[in-house]
Protein backbone atom coordinates (compact mmCIF):
# COMPACT_ATOMS: atom_id res chain seq x y z
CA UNK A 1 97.02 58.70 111.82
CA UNK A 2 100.73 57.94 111.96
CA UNK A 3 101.61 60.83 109.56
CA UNK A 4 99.47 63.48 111.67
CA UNK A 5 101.15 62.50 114.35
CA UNK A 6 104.24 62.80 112.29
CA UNK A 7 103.88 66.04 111.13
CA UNK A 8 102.73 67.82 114.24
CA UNK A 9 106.38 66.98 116.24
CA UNK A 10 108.00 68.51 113.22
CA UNK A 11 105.99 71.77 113.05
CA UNK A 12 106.56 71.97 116.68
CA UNK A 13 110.35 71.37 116.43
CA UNK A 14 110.62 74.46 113.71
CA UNK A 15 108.43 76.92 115.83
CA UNK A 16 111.06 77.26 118.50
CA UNK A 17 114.10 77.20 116.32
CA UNK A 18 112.67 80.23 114.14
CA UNK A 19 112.59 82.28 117.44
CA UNK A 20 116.23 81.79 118.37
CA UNK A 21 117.17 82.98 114.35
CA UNK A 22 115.32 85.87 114.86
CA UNK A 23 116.79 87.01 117.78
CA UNK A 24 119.88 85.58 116.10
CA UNK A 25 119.99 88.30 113.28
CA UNK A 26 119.31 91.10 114.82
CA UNK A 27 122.26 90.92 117.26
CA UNK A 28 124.89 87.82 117.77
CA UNK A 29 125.60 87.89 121.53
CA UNK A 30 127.94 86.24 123.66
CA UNK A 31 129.00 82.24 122.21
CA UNK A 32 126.76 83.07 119.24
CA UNK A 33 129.54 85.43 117.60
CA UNK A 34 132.31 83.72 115.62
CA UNK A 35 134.68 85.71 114.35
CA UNK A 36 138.31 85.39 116.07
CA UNK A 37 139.07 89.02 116.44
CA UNK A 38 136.35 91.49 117.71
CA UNK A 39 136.30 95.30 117.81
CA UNK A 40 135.39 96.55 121.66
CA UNK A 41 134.02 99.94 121.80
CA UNK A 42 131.83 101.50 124.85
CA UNK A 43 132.05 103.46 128.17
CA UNK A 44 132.66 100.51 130.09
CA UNK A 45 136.11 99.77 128.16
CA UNK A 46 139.31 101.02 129.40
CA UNK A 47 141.31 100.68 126.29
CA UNK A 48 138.93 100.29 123.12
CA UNK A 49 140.65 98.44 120.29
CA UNK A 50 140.73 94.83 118.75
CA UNK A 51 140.96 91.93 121.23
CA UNK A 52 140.64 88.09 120.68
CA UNK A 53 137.37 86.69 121.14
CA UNK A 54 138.31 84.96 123.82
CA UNK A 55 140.01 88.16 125.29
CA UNK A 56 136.78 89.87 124.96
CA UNK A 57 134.48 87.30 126.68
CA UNK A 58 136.60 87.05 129.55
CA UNK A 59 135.65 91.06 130.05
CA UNK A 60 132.17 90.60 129.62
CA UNK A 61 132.43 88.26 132.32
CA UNK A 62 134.16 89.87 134.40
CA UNK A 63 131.64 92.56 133.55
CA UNK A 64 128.96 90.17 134.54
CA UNK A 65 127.51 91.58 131.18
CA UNK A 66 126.64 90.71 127.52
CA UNK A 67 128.98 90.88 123.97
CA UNK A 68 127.15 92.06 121.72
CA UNK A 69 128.10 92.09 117.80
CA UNK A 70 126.71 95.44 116.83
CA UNK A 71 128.41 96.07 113.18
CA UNK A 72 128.88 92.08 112.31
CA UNK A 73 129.71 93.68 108.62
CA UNK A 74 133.29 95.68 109.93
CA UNK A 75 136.16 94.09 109.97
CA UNK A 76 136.91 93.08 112.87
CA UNK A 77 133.08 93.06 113.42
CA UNK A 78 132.28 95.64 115.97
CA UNK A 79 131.12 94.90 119.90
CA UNK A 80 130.02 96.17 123.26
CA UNK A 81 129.91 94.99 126.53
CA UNK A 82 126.38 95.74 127.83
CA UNK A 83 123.18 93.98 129.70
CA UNK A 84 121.63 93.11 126.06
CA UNK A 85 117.74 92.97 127.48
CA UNK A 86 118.09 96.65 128.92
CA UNK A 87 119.97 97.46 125.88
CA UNK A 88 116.65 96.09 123.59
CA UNK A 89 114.44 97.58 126.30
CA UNK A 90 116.18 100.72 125.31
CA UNK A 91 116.07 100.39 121.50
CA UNK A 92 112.32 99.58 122.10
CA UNK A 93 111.33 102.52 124.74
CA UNK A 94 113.63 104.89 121.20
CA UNK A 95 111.61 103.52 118.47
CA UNK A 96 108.16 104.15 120.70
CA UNK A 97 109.47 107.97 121.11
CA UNK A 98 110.50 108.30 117.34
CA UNK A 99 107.01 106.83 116.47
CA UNK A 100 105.07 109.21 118.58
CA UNK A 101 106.32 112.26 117.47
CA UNK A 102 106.02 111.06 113.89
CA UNK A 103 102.78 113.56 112.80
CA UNK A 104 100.40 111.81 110.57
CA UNK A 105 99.57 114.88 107.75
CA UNK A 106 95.75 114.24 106.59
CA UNK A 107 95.07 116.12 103.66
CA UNK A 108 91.15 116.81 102.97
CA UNK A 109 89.90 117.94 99.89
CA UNK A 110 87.37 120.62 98.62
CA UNK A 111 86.21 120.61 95.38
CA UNK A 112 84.90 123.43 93.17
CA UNK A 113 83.30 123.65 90.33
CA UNK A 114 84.11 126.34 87.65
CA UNK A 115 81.02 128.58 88.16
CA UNK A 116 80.60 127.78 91.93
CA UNK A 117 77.98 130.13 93.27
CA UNK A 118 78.80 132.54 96.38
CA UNK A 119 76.74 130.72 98.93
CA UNK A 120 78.35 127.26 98.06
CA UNK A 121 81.61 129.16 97.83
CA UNK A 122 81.09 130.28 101.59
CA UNK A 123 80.18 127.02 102.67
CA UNK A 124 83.20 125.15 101.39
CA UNK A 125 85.35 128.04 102.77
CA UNK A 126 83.97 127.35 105.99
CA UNK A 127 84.87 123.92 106.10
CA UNK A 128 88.35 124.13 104.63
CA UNK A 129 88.72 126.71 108.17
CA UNK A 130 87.62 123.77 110.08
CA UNK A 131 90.02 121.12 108.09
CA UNK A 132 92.97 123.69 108.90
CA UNK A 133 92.55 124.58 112.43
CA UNK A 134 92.42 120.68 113.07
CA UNK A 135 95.51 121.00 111.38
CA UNK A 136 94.86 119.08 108.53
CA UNK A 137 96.41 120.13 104.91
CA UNK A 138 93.90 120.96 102.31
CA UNK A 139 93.45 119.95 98.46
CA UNK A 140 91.16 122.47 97.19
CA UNK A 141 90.56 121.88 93.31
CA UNK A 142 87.91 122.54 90.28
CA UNK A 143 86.92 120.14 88.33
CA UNK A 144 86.30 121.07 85.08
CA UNK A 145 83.77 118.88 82.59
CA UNK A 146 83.21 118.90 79.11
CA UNK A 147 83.63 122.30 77.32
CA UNK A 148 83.89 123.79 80.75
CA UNK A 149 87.68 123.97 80.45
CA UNK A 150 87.14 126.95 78.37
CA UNK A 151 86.84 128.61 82.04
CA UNK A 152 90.42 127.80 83.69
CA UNK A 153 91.09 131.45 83.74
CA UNK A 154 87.98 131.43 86.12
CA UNK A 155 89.09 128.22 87.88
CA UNK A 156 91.94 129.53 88.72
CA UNK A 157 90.71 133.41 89.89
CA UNK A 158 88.61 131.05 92.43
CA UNK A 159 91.43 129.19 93.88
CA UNK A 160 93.18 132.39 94.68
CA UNK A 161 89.88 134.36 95.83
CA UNK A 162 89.85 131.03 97.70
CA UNK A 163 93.78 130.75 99.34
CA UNK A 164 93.30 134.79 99.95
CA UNK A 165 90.22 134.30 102.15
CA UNK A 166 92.55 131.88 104.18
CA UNK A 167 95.60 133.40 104.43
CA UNK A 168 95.50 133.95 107.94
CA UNK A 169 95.19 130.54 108.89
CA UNK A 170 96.97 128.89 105.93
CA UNK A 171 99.93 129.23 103.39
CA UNK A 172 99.68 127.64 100.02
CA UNK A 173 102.14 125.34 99.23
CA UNK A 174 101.22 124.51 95.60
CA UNK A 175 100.15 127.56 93.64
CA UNK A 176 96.80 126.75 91.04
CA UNK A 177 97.81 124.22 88.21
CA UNK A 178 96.22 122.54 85.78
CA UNK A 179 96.19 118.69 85.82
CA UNK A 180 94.01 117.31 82.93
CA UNK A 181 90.08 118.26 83.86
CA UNK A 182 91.49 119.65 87.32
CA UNK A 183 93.19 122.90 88.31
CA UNK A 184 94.92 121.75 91.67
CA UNK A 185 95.85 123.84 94.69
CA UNK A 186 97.37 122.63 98.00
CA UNK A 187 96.86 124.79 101.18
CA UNK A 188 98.70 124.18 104.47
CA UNK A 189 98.24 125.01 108.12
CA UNK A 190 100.55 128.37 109.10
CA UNK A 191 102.49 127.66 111.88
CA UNK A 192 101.49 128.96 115.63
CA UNK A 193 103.18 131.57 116.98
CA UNK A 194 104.10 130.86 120.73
């Protein structure tokens, strides 16, 4: 019982000192940066250039703000004086925006065989429409099996009969090629006109 007892002080006695390195290496703030010389840039400087450490925590204070190492690597490292949790609230709110308006491109395929009849023609066509207008890039391909590769020529007449039926809606940004059994073409969304 004595070493369960033992080991649970210790695992709680690393759990809180792995937050504090965390925080730690992302930015050194205030007492927590060690260099003797620092770098000051920012708005809130009057004269940006190297001061003593020292020199440069007496400003913050002053400030009634944070130093923050930003480039620890420069030499000197690199600081600002700032309110560090509305400068991370800031970095946060940033990386939110940049990940929003990061589009996620789906790309849906449609495969073809080498003698693909009209009406199954017509039915893929119609759902390659549907797969672009959602805005969704499209990987139209036929497969070809066996001897069947004897047909590329008409594997390939099909892809184009296939990116001319939608070129109103789409551009192709891979023209037909041949990639072992499949000839591959990639068809994109055109972009709206306002």
């Amino acid at each position: 019982m004595d070493n369960n007892n033992n080991g649970r002080p210790n695992t709680g006695n690393n759990q809180p000192a792995r937050k504090p390195q965390q925080q730690e290496a992302e930015h050194r703030i205030n007492n927590r940066i060690h260099a003797p010389k620092v770098r000051l840039v920012g708005d809130n400087i009057e004269e940006p250039g190297v001061y003593s450490l020292d020199a440069a925590m007496k400003l913050a204070d002053e400030l009634e703000l944070d130093l923050v190492e930003i480039s620890p690597n420069a030499d000197p490292p690199v600081c600002r004086i700032l309110d560090y949790q509305k400068f991370l609230y800031q970095q946060k709110k940033r990386q939110k925006e940049i990940k929003a308006k990061q589009v996620k491109v789906v790309v849906k395929e449609i495969r073809f065989g080498p003698q693909t009849d009209d009406h199954d023609y017509d039915f893929k066509l119609k759902h390659a429409q549907k797969f672009i207008e959602e805005g969704s890039r499209v990987k139209a391909f036929v497969f070809f099996r066996g001897r069947s590769i004897l047909f590329k020529e008409q594997g390939e007449i099909l892809l184009l009969r296939f990116a001319n039926d939608l070129e109103d809606i789409a551009k192709v940004e891979q023209m037909p090629q041949l990639e072992g059994k499949r000839m591959i073409m990639f068809l994109a969304p055109k972009a709206k006109k306002n």
